[in-house]
PDB file of N, CA and C in Angstrom:
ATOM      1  N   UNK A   1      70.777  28.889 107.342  1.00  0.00           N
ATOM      2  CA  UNK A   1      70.485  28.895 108.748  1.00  0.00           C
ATOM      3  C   UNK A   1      69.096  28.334 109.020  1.00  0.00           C
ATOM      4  N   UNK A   2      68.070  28.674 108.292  1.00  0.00           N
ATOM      5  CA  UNK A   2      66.767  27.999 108.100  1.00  0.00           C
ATOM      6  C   UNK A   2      66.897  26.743 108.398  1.00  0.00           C
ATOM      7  N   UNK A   3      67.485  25.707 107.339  1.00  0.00           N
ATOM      8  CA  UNK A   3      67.489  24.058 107.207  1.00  0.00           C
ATOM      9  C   UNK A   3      67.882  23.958 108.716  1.00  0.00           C
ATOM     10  N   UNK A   4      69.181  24.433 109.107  1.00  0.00           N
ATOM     11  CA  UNK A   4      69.708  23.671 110.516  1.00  0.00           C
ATOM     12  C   UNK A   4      68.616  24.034 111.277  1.00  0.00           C
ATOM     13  N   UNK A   5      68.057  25.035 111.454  1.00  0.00           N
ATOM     14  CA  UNK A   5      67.140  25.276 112.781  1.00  0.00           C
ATOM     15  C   UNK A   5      66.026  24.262 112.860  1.00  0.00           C
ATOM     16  N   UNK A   6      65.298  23.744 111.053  1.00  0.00           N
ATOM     17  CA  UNK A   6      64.331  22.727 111.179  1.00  0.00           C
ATOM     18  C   UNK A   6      64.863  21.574 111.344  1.00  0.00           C
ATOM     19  N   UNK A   7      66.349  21.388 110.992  1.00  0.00           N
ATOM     20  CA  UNK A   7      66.769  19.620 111.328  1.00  0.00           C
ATOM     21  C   UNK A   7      66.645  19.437 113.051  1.00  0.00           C
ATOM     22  N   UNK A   8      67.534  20.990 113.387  1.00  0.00           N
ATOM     23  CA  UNK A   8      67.619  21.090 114.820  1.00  0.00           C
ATOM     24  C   UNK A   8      65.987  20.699 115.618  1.00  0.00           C
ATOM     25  N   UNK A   9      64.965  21.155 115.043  1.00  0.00           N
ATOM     26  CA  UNK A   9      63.817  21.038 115.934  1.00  0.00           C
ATOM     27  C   UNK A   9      63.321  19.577 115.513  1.00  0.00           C
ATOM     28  N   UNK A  10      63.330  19.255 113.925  1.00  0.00           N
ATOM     29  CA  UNK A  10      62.567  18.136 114.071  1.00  0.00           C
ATOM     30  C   UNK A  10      63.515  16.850 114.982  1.00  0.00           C
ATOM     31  N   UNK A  11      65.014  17.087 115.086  1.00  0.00           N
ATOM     32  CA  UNK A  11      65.632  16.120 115.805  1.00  0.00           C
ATOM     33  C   UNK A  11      64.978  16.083 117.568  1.00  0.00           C
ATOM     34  N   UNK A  12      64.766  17.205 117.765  1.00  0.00           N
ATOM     35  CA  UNK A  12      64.089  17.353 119.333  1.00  0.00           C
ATOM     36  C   UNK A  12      62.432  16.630 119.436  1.00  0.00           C
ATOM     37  N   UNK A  13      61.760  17.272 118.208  1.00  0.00           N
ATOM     38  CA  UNK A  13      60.615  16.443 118.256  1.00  0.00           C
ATOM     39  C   UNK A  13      60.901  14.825 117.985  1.00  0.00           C
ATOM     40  N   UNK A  14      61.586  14.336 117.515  1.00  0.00           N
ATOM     41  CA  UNK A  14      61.852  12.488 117.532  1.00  0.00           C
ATOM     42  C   UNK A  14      62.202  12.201 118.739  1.00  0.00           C
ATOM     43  N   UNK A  15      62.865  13.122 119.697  1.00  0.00           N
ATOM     44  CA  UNK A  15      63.961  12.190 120.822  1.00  0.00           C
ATOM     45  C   UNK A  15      62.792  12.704 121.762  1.00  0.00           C
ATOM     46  N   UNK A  16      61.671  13.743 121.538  1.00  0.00           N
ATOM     47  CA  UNK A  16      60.090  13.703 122.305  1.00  0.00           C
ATOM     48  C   UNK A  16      59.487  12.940 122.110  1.00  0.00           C
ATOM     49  N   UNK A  17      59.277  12.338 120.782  1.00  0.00           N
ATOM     50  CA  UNK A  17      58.667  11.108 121.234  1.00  0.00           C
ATOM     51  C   UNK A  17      59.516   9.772 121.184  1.00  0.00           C
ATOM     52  N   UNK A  18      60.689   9.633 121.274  1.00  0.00           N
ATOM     53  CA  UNK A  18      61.283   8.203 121.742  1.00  0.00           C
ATOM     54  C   UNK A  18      61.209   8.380 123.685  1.00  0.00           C
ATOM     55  N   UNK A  19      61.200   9.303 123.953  1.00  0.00           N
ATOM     56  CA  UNK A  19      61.357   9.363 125.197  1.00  0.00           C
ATOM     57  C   UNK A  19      60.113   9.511 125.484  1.00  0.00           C
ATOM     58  N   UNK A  20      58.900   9.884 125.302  1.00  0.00           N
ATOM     59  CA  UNK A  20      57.460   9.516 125.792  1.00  0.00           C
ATOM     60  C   UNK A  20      57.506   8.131 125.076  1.00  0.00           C
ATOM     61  N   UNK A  21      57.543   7.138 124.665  1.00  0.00           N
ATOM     62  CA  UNK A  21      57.624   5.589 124.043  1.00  0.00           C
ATOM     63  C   UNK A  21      58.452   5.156 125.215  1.00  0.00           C
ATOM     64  N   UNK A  22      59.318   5.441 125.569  1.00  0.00           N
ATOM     65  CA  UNK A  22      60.085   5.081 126.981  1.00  0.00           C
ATOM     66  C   UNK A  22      59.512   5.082 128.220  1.00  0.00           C
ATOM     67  N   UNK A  23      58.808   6.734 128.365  1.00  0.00           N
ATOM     68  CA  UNK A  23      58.278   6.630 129.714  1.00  0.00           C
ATOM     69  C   UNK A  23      57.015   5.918 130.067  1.00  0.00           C
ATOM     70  N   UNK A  24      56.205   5.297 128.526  1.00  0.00           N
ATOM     71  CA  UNK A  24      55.166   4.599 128.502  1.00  0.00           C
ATOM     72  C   UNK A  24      56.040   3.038 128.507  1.00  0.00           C
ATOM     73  N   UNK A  25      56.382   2.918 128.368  1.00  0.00           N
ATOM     74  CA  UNK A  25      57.285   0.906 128.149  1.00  0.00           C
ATOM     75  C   UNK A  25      57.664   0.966 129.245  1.00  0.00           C
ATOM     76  N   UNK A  26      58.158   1.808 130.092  1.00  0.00           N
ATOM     77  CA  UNK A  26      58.626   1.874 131.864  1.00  0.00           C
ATOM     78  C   UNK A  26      57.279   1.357 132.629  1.00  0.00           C
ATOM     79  N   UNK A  27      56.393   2.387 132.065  1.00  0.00           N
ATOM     80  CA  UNK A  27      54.845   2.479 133.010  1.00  0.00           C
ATOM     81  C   UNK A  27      54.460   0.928 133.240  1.00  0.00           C
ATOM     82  N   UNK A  28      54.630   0.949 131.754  1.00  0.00           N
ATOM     83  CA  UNK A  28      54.098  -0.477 131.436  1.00  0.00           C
ATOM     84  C   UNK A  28      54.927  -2.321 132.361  1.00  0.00           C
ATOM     85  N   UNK A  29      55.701  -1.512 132.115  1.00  0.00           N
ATOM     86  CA  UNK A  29      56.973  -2.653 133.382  1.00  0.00           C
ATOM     87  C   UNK A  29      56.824  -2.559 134.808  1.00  0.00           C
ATOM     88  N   UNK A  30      56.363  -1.465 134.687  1.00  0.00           N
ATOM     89  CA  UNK A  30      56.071  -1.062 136.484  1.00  0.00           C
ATOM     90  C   UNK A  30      54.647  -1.947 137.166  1.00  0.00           C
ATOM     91  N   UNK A  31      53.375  -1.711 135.974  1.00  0.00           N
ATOM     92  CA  UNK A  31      52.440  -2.373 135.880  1.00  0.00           C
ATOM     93  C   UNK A  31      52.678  -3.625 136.396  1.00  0.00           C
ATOM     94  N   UNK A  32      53.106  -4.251 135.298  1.00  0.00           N
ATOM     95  CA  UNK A  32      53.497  -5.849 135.131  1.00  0.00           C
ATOM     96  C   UNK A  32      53.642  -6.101 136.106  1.00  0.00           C
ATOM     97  N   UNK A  33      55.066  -5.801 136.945  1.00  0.00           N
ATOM     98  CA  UNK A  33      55.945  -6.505 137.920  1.00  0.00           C
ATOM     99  C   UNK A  33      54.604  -6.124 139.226  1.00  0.00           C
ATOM    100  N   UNK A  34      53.975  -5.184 139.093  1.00  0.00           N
ATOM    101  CA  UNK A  34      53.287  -4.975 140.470  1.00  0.00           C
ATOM    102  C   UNK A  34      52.282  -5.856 140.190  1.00  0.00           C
ATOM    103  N   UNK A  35      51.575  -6.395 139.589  1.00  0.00           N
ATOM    104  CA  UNK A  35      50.679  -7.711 139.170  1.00  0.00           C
ATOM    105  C   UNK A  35      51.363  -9.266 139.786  1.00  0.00           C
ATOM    106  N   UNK A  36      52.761  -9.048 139.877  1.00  0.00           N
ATOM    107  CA  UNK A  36      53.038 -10.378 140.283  1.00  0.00           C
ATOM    108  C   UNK A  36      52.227 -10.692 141.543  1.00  0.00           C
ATOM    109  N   UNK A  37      52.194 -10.376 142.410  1.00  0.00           N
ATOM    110  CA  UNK A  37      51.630 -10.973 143.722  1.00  0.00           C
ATOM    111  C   UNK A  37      50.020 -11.372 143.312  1.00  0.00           C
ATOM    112  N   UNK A  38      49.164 -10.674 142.799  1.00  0.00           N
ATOM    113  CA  UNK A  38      47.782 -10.994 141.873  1.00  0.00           C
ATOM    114  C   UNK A  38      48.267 -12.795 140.794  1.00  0.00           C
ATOM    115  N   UNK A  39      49.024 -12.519 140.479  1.00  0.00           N
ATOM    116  CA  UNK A  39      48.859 -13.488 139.616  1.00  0.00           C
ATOM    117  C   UNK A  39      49.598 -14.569 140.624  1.00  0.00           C
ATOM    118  N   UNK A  40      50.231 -14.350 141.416  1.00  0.00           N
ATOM    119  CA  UNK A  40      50.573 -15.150 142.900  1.00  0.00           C
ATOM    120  C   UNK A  40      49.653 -15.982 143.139  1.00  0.00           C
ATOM    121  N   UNK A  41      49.016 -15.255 143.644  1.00  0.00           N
ATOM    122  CA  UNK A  41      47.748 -15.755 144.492  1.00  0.00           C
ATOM    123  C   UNK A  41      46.284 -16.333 143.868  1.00  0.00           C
ATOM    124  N   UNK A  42      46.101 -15.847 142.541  1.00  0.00           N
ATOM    125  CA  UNK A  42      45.521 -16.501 141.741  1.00  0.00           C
ATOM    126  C   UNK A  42      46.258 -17.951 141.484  1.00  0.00           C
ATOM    127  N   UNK A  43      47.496 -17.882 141.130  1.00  0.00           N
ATOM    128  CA  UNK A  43      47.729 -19.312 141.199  1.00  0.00           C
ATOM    129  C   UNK A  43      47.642 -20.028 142.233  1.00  0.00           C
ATOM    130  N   UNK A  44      48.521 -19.625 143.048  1.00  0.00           N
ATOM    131  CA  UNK A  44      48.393 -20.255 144.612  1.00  0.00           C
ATOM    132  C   UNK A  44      46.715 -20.761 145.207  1.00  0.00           C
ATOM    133  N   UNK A  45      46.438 -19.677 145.124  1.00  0.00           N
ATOM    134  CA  UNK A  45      44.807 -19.646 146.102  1.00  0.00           C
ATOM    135  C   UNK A  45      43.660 -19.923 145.364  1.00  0.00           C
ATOM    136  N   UNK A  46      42.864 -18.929 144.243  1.00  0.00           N
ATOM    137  CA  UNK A  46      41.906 -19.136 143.127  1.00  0.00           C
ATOM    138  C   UNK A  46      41.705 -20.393 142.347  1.00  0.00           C
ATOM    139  N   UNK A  47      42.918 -20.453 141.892  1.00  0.00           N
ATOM    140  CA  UNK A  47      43.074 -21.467 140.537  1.00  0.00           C
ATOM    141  C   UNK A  47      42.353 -23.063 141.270  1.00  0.00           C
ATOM    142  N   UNK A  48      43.178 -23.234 142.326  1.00  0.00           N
ATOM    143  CA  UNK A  48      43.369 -24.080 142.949  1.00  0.00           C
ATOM    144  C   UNK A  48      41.469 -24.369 143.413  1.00  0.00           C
ATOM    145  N   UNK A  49      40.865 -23.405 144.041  1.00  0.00           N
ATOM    146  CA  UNK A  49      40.079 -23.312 144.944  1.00  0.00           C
ATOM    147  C   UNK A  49      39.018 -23.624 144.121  1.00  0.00           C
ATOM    148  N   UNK A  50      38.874 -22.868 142.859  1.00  0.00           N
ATOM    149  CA  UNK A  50      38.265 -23.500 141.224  1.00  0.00           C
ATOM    150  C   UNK A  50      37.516 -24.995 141.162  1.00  0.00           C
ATOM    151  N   UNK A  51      39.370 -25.725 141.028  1.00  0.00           N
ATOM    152  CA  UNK A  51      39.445 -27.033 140.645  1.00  0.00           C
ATOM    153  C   UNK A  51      38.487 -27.725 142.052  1.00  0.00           C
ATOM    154  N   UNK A  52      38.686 -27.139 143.062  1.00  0.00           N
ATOM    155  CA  UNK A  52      37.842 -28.323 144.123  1.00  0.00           C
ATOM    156  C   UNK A  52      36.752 -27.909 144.570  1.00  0.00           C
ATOM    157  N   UNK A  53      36.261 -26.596 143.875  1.00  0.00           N
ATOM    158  CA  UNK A  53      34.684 -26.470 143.916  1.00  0.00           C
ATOM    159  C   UNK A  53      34.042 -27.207 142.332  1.00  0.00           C
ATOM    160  N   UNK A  54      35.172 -27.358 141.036  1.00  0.00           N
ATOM    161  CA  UNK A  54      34.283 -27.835 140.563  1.00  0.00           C
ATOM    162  C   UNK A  54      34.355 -29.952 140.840  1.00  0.00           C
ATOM    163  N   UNK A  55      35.410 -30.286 141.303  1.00  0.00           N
ATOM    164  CA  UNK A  55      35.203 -31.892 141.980  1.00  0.00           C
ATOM    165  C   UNK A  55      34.233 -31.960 142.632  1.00  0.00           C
ATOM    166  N   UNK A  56      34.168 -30.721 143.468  1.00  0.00           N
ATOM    167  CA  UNK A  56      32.997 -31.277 144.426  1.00  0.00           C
ATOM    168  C   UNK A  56      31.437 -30.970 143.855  1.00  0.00           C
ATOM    169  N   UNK A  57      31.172 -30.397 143.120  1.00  0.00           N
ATOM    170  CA  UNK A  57      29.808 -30.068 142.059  1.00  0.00           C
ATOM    171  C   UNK A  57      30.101 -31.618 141.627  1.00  0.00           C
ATOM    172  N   UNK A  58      31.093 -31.854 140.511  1.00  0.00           N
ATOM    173  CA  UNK A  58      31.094 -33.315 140.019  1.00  0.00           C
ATOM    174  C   UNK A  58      30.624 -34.436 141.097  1.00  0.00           C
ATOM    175  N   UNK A  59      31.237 -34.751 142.177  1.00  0.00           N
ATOM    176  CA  UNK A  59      31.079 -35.343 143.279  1.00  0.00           C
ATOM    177  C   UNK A  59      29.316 -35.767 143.369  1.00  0.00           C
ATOM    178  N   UNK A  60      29.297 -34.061 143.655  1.00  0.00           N
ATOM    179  CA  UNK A  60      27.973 -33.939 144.618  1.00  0.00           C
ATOM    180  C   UNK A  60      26.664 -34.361 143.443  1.00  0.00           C
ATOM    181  N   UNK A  61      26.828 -33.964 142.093  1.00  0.00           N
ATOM    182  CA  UNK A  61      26.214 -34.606 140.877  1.00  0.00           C
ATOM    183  C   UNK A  61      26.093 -36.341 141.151  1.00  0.00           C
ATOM    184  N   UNK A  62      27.163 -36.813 141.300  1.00  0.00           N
ATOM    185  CA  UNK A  62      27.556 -38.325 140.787  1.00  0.00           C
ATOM    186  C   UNK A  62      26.559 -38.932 142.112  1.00  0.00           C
ATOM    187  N   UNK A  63      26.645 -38.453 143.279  1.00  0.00           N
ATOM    188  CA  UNK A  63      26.310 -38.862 144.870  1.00  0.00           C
ATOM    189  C   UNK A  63      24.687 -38.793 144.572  1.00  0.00           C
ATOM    190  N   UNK A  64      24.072 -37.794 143.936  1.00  0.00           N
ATOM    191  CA  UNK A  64      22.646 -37.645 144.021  1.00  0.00           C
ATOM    192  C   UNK A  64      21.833 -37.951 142.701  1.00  0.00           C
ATOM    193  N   UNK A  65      22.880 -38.120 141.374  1.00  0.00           N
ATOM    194  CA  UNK A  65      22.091 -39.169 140.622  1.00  0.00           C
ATOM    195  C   UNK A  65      22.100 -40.478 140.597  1.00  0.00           C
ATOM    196  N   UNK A  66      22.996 -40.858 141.866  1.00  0.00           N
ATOM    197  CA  UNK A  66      23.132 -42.176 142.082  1.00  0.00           C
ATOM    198  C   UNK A  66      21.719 -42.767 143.048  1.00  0.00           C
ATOM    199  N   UNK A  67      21.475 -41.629 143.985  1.00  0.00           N
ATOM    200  CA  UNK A  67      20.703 -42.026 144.714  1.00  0.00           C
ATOM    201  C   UNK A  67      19.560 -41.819 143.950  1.00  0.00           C
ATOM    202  N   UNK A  68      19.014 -41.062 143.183  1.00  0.00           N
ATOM    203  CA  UNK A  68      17.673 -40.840 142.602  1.00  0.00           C
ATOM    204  C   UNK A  68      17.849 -41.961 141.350  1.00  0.00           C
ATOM    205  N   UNK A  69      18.791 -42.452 140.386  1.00  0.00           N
ATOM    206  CA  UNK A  69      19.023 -43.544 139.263  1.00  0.00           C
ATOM    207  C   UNK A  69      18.968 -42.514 138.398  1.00  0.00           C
ATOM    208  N   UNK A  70      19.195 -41.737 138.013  1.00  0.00           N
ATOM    209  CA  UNK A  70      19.195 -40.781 137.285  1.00  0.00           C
ATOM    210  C   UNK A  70      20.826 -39.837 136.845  1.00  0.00           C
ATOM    211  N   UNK A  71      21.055 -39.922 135.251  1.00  0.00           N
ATOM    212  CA  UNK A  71      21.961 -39.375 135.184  1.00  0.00           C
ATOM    213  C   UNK A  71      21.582 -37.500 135.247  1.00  0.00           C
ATOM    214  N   UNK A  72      23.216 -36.686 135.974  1.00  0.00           N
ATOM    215  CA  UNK A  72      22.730 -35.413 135.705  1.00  0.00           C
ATOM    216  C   UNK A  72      23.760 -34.645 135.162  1.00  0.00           C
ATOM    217  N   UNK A  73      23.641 -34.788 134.080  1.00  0.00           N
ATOM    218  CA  UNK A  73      24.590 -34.251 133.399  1.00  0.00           C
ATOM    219  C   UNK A  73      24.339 -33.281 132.466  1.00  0.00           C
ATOM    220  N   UNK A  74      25.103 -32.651 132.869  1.00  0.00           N
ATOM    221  CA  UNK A  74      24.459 -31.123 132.057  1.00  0.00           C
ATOM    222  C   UNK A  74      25.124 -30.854 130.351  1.00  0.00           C
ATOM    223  N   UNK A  75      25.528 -31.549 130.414  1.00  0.00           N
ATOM    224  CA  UNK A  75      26.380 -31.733 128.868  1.00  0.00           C
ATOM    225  C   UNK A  75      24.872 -31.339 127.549  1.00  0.00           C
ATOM    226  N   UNK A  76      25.348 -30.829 126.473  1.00  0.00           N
ATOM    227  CA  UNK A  76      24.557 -30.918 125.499  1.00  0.00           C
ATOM    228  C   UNK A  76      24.039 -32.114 124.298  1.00  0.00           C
ATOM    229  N   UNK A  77      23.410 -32.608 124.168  1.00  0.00           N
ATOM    230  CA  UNK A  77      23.200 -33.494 122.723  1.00  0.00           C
ATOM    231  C   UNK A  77      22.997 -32.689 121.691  1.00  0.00           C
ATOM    232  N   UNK A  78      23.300 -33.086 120.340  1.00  0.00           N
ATOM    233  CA  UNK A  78      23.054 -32.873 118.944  1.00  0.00           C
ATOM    234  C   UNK A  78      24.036 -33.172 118.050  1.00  0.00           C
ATOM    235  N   UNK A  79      23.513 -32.953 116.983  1.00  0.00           N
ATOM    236  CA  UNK A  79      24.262 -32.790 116.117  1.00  0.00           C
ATOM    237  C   UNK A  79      25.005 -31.632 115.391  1.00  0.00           C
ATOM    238  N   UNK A  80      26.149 -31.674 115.386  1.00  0.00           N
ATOM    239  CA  UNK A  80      26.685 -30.995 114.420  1.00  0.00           C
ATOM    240  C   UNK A  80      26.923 -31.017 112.207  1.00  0.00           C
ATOM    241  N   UNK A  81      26.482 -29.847 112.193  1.00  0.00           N
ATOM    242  CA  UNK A  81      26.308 -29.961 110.580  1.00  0.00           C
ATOM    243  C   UNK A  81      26.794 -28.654 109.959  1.00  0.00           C
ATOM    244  N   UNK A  82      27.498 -29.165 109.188  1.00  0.00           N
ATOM    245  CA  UNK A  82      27.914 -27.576 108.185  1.00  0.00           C
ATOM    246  C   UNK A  82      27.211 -26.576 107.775  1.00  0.00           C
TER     247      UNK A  82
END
């Protein structure tokens, strides 16, 4: 009677934690899907808004080292070595 009562409990403690592993992988789906509209609008709106603040930095670079003769480019020189 012993053995069955511990198979009996340790079977309850596994299907406790497959079912907390469940109610966390749910949470986790619930998360996700409520992020869609964020990642919406980051694409839609952000991403976008990014790309034509950095054209216009490029732009506005190209427009005023043109007028001064001067390149402005912020890039690095050197060398690379092992």
């Amino acid at each position: 009677m012993g053995a069955g009562w511990a198979l009996h409990v340790a079977a309850h403690v596994t299907i406790t934690k497959a079912f907390q592993e469940y109610l966390v992988l749910e949470g986790l789906q619930v998360v996700a899907f409520g992020m869609l509209p964020v990642k919406k609008m980051f694409e839609d709106i952000v991403i976008p808004g990014l790309v034509k603040h950095g054209d216009f930095v490029a732009a506005s670079k190209m427009v005023v080292g043109a007028a001064i003769g001067k390149t402005l480019d912020d890039s690095i020189e050197g060398r690379v070595s092992p």
